[in-house]
PDB file of N, CA and C in Angstrom:
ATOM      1  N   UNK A   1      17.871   1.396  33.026  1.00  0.00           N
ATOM      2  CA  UNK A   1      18.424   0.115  32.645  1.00  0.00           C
ATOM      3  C   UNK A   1      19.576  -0.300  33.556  1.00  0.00           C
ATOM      4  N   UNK A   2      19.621   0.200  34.079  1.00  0.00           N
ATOM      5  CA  UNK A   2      21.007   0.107  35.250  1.00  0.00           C
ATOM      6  C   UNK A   2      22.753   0.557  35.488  1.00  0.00           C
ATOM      7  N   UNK A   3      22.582   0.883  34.050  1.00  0.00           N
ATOM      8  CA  UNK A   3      23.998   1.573  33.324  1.00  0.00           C
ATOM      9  C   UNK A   3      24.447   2.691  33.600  1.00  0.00           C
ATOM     10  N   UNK A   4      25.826   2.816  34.398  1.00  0.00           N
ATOM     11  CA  UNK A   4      25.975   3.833  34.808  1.00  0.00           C
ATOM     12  C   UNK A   4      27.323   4.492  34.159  1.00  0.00           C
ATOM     13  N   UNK A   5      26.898   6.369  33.957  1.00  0.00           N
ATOM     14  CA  UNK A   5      27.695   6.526  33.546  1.00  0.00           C
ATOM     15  C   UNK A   5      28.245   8.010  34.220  1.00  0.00           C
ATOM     16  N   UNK A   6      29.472   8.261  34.001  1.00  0.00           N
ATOM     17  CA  UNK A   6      30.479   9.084  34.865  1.00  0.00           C
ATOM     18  C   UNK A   6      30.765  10.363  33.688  1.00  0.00           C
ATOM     19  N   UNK A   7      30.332  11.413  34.524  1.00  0.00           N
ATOM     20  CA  UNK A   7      30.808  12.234  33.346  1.00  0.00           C
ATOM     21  C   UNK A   7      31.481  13.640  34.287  1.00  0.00           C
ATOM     22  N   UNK A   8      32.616  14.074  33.981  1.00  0.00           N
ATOM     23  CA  UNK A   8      33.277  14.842  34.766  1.00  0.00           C
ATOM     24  C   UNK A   8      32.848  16.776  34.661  1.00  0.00           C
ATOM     25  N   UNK A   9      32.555  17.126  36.123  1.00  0.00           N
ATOM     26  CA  UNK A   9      31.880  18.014  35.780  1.00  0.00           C
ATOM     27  C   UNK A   9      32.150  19.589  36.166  1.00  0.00           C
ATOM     28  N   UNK A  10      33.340  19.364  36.460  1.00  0.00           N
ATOM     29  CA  UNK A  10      34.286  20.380  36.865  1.00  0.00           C
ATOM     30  C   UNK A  10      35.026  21.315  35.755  1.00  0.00           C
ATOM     31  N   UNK A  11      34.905  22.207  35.448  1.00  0.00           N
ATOM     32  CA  UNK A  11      35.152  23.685  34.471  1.00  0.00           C
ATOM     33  C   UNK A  11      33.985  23.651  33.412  1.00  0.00           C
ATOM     34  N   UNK A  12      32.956  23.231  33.844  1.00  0.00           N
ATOM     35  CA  UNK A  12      32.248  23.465  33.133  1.00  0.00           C
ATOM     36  C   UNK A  12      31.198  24.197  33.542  1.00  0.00           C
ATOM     37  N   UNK A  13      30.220  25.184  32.541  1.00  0.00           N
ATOM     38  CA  UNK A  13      29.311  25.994  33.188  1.00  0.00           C
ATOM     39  C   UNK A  13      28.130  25.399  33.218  1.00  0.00           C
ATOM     40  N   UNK A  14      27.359  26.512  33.839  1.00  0.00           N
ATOM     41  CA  UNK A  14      25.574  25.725  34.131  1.00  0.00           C
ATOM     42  C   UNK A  14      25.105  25.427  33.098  1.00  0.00           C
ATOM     43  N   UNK A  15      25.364  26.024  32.032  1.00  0.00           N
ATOM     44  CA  UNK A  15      24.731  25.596  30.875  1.00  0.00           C
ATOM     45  C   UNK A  15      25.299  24.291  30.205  1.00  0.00           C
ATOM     46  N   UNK A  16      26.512  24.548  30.353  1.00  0.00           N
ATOM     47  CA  UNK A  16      26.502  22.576  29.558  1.00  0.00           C
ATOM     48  C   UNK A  16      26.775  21.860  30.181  1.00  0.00           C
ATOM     49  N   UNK A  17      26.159  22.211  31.942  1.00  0.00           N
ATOM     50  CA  UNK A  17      25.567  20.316  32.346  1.00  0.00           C
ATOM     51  C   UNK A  17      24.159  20.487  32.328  1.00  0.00           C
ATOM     52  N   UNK A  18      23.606  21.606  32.397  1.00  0.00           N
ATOM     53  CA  UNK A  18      22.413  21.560  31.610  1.00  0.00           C
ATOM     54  C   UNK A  18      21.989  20.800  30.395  1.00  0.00           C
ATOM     55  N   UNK A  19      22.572  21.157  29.447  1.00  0.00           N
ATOM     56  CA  UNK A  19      22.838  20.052  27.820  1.00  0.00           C
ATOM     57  C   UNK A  19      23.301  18.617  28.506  1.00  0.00           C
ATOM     58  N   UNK A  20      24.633  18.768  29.129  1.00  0.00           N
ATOM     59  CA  UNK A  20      24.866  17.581  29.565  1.00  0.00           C
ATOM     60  C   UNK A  20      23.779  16.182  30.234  1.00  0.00           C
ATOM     61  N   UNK A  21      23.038  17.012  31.457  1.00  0.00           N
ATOM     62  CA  UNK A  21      21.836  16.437  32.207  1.00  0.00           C
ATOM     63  C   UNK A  21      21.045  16.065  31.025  1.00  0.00           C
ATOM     64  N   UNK A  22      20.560  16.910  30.000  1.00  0.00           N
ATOM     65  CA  UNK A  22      19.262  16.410  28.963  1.00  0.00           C
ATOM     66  C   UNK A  22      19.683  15.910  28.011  1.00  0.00           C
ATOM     67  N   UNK A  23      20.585  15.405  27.800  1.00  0.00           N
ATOM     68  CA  UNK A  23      21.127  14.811  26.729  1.00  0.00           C
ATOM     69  C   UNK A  23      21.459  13.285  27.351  1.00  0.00           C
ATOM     70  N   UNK A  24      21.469  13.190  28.384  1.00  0.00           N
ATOM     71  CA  UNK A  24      22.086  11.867  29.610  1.00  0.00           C
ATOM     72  C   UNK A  24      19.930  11.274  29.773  1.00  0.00           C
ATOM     73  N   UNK A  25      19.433  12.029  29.930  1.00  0.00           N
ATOM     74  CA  UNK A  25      17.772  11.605  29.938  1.00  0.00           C
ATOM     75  C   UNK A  25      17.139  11.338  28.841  1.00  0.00           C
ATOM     76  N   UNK A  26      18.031  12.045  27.518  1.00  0.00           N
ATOM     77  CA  UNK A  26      17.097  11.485  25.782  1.00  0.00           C
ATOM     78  C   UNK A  26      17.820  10.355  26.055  1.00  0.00           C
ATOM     79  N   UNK A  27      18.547   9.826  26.355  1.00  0.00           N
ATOM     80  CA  UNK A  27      19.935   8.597  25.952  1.00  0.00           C
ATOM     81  C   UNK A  27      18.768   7.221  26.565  1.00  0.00           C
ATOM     82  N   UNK A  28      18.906   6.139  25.236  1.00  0.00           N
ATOM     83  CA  UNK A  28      18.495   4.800  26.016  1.00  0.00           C
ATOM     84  C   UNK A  28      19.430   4.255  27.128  1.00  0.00           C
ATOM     85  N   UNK A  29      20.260   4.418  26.636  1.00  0.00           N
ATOM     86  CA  UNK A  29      21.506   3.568  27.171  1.00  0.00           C
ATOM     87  C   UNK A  29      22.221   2.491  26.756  1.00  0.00           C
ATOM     88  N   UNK A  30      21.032   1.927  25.294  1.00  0.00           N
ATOM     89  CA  UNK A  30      21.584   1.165  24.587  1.00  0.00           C
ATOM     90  C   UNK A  30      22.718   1.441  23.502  1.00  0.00           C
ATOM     91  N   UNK A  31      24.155   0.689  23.265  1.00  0.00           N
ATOM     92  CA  UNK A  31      24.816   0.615  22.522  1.00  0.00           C
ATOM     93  C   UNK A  31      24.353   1.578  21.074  1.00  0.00           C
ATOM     94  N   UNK A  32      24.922   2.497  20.426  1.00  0.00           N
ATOM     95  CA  UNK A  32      24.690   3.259  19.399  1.00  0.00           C
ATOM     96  C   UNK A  32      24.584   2.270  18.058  1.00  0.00           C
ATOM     97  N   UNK A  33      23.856   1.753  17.334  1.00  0.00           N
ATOM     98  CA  UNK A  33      24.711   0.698  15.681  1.00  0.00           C
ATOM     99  C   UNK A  33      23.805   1.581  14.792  1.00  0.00           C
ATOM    100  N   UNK A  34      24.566   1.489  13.208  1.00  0.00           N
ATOM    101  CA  UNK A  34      23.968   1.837  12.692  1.00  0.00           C
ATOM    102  C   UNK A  34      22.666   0.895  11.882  1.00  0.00           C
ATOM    103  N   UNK A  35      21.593   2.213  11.437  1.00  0.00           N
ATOM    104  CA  UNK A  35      20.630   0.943  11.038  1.00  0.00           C
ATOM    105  C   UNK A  35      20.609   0.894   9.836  1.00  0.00           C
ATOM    106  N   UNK A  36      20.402  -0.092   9.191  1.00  0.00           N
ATOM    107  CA  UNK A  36      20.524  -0.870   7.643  1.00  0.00           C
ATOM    108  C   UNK A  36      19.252  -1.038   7.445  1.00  0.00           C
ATOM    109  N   UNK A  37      18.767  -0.734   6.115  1.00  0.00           N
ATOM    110  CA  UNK A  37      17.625  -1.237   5.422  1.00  0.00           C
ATOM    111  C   UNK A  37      17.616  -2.901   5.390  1.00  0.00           C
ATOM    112  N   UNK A  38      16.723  -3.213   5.646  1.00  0.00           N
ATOM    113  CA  UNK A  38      16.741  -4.814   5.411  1.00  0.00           C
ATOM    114  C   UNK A  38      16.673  -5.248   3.895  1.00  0.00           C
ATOM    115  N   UNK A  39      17.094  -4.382   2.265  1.00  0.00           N
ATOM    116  CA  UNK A  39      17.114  -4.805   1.676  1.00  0.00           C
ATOM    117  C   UNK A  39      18.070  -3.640   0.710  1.00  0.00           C
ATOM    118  N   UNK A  40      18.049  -4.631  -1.054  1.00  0.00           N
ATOM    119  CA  UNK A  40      19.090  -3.930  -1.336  1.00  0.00           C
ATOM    120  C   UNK A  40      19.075  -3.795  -2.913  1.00  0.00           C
ATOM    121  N   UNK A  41      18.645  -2.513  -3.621  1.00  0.00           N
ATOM    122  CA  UNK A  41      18.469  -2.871  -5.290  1.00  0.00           C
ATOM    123  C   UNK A  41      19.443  -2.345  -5.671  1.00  0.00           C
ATOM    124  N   UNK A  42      19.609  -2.452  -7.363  1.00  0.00           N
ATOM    125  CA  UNK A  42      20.594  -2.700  -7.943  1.00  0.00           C
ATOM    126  C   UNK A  42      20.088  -1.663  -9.165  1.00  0.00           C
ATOM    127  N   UNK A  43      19.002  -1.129  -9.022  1.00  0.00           N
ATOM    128  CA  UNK A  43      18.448  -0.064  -9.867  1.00  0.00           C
ATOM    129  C   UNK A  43      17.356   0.679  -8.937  1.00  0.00           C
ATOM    130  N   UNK A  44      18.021   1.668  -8.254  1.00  0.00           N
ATOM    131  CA  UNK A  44      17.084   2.487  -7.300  1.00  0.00           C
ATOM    132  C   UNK A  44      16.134   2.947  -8.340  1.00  0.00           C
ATOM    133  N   UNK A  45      15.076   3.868  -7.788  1.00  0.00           N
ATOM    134  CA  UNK A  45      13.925   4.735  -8.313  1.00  0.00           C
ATOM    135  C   UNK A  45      14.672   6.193  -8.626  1.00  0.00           C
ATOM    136  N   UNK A  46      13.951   6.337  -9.614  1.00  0.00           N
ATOM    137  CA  UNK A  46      14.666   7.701 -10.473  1.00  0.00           C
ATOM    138  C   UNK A  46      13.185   9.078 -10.851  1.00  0.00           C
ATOM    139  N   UNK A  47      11.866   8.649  -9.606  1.00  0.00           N
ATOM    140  CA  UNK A  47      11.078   9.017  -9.624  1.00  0.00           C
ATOM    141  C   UNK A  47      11.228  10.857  -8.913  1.00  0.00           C
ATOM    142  N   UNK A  48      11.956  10.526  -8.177  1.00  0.00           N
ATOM    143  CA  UNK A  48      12.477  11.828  -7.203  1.00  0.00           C
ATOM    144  C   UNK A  48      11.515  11.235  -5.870  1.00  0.00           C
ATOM    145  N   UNK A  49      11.712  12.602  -5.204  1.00  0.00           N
ATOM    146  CA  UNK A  49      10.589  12.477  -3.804  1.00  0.00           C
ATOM    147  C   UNK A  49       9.532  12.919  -4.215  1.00  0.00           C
ATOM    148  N   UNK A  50       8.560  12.493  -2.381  1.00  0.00           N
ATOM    149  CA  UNK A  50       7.100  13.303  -3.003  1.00  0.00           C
ATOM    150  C   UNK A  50       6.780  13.979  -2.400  1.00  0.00           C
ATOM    151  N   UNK A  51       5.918  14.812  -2.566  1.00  0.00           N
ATOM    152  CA  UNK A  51       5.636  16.168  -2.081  1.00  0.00           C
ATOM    153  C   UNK A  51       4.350  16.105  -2.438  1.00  0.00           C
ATOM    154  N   UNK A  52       3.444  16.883  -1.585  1.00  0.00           N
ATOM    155  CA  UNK A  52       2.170  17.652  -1.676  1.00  0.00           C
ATOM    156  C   UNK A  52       1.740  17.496  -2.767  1.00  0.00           C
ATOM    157  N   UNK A  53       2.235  18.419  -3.630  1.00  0.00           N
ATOM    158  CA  UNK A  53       1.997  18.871  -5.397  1.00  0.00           C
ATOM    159  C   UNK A  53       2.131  17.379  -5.952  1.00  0.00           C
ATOM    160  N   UNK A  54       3.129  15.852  -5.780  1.00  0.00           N
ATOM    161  CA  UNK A  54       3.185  15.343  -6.530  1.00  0.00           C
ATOM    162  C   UNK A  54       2.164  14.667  -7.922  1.00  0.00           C
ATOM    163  N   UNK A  55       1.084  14.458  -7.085  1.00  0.00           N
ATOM    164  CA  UNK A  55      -0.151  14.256  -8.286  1.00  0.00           C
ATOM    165  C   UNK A  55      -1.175  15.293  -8.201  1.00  0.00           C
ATOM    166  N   UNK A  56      -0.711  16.263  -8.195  1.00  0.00           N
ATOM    167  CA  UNK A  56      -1.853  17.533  -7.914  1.00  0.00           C
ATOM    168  C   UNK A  56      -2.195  18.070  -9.001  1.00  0.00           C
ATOM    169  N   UNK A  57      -2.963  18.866  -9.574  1.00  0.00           N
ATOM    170  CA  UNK A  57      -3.565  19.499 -10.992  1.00  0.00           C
ATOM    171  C   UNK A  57      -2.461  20.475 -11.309  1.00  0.00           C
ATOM    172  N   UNK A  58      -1.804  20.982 -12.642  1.00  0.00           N
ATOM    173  CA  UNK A  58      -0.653  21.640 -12.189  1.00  0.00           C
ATOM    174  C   UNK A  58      -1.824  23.176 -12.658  1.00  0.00           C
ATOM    175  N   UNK A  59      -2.968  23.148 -12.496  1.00  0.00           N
ATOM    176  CA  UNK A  59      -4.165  24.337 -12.539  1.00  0.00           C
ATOM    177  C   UNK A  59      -3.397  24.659 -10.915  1.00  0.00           C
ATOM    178  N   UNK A  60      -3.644  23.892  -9.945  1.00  0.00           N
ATOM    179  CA  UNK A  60      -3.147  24.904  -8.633  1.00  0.00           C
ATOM    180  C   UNK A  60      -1.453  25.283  -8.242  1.00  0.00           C
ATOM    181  N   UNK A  61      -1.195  25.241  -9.635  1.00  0.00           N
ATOM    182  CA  UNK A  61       0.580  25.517  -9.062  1.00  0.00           C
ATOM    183  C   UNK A  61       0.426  27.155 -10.300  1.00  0.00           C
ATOM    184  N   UNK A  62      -0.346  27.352 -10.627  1.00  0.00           N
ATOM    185  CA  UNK A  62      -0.110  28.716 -11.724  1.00  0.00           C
ATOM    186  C   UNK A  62      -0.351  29.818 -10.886  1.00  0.00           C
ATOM    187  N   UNK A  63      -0.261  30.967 -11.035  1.00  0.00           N
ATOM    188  CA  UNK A  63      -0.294  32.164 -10.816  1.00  0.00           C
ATOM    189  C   UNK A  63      -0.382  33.239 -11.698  1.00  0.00           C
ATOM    190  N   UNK A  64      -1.290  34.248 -11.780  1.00  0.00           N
ATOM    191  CA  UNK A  64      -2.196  34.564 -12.492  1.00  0.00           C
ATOM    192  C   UNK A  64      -1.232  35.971 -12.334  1.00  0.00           C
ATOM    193  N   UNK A  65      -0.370  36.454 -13.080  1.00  0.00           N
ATOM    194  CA  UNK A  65       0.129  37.861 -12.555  1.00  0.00           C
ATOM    195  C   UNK A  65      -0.328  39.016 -13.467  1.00  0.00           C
ATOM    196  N   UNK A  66      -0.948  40.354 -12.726  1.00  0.00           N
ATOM    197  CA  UNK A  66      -1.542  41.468 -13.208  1.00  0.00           C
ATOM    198  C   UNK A  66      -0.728  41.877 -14.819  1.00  0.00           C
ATOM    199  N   UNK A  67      -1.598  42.776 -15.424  1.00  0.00           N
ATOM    200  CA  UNK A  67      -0.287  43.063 -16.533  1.00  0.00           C
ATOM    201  C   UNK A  67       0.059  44.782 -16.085  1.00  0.00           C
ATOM    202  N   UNK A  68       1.346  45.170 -16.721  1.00  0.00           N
ATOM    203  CA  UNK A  68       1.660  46.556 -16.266  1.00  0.00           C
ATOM    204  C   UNK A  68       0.376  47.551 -16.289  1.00  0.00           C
ATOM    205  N   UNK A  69      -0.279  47.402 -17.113  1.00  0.00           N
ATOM    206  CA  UNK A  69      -1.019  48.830 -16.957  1.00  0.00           C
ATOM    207  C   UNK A  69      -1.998  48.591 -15.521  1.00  0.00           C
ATOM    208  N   UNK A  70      -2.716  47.125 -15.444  1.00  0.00           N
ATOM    209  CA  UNK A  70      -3.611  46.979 -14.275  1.00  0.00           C
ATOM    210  C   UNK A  70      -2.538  47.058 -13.127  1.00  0.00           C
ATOM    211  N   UNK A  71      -1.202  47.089 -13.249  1.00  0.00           N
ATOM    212  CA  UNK A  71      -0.302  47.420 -11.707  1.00  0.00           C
ATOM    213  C   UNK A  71      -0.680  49.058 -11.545  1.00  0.00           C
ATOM    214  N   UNK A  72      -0.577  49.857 -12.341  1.00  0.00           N
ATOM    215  CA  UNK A  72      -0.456  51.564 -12.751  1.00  0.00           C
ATOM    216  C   UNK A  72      -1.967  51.886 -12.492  1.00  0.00           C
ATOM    217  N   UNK A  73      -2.635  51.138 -12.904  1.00  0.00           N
ATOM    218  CA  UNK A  73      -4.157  51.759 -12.778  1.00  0.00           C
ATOM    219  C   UNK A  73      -3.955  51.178 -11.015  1.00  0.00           C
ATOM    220  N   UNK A  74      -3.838  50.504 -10.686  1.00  0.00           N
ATOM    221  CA  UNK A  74      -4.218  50.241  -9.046  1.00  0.00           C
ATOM    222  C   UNK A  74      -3.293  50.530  -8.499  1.00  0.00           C
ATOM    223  N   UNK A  75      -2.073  51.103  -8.826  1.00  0.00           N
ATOM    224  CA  UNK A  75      -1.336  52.284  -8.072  1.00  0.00           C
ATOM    225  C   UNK A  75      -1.584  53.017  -7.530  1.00  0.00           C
ATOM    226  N   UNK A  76      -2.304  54.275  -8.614  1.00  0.00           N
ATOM    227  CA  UNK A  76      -3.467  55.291  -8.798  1.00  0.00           C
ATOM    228  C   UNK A  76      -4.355  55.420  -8.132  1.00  0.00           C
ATOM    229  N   UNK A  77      -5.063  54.395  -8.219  1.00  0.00           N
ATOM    230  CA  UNK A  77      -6.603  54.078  -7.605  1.00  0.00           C
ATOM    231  C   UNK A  77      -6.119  54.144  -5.755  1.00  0.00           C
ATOM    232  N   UNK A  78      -5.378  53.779  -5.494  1.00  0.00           N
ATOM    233  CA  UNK A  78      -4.834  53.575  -3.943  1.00  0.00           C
ATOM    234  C   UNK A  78      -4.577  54.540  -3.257  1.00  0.00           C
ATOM    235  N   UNK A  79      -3.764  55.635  -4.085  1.00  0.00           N
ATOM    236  CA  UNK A  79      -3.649  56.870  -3.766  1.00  0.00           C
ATOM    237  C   UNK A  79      -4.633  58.222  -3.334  1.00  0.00           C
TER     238      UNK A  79
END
C-alpha cells in the first residue's frame, strides 16, 4: 500500500526481528478500529452457545459403566 514504516533494530536479537519481519507481513497497513456489530438488543439470548451435542439425542451423550464385579471378573480374566 505504500506505507512506510521504521522500526529500530539495534539490541535486538535474531529472533525478534524475526517476529518483528512476520508480524510487519501479517500487517494490512490499514489503521487498527474497533469493529461494532451493526446492531443492538435490549434483551440478548439466554439460550447459551452451540455446540455439536446442541440438538443431539442425549442416547449419545450416556455412558454405559461396567459394575464392580464385571471390573474383578475382567481383571482376572486378563491375567
Amino acid at each position: 500500500n505504500g506505507a512506510v514504516k521504521e522500526e529500530a533494530l539495534n539490541r535486538k536479537t535474531a529472533e525478534d526481528v524475526g517476529q518483528l519481519i512476520q508480524k510487519m507481513v501479517n500487517q494490512s497497513g490499514l489503521d487498527i478500529i474497533r469493529i461494532r456489530k451493526p446492531f443492538h438488543t435490549d434483551s440478548p439470548s439466554i439460550q447459551g452457545q452451540w455446540n455439536p451435542f446442541t440438538n443431539k439425542s442425549s442416547v449419545l451423550n450416556v455412558q454405559a459403566f461396567k459394575k464392580e464385579t464385571e471390573k474383578q471378573e475382567a481383571a482376572t480374566e486378563a491375567k
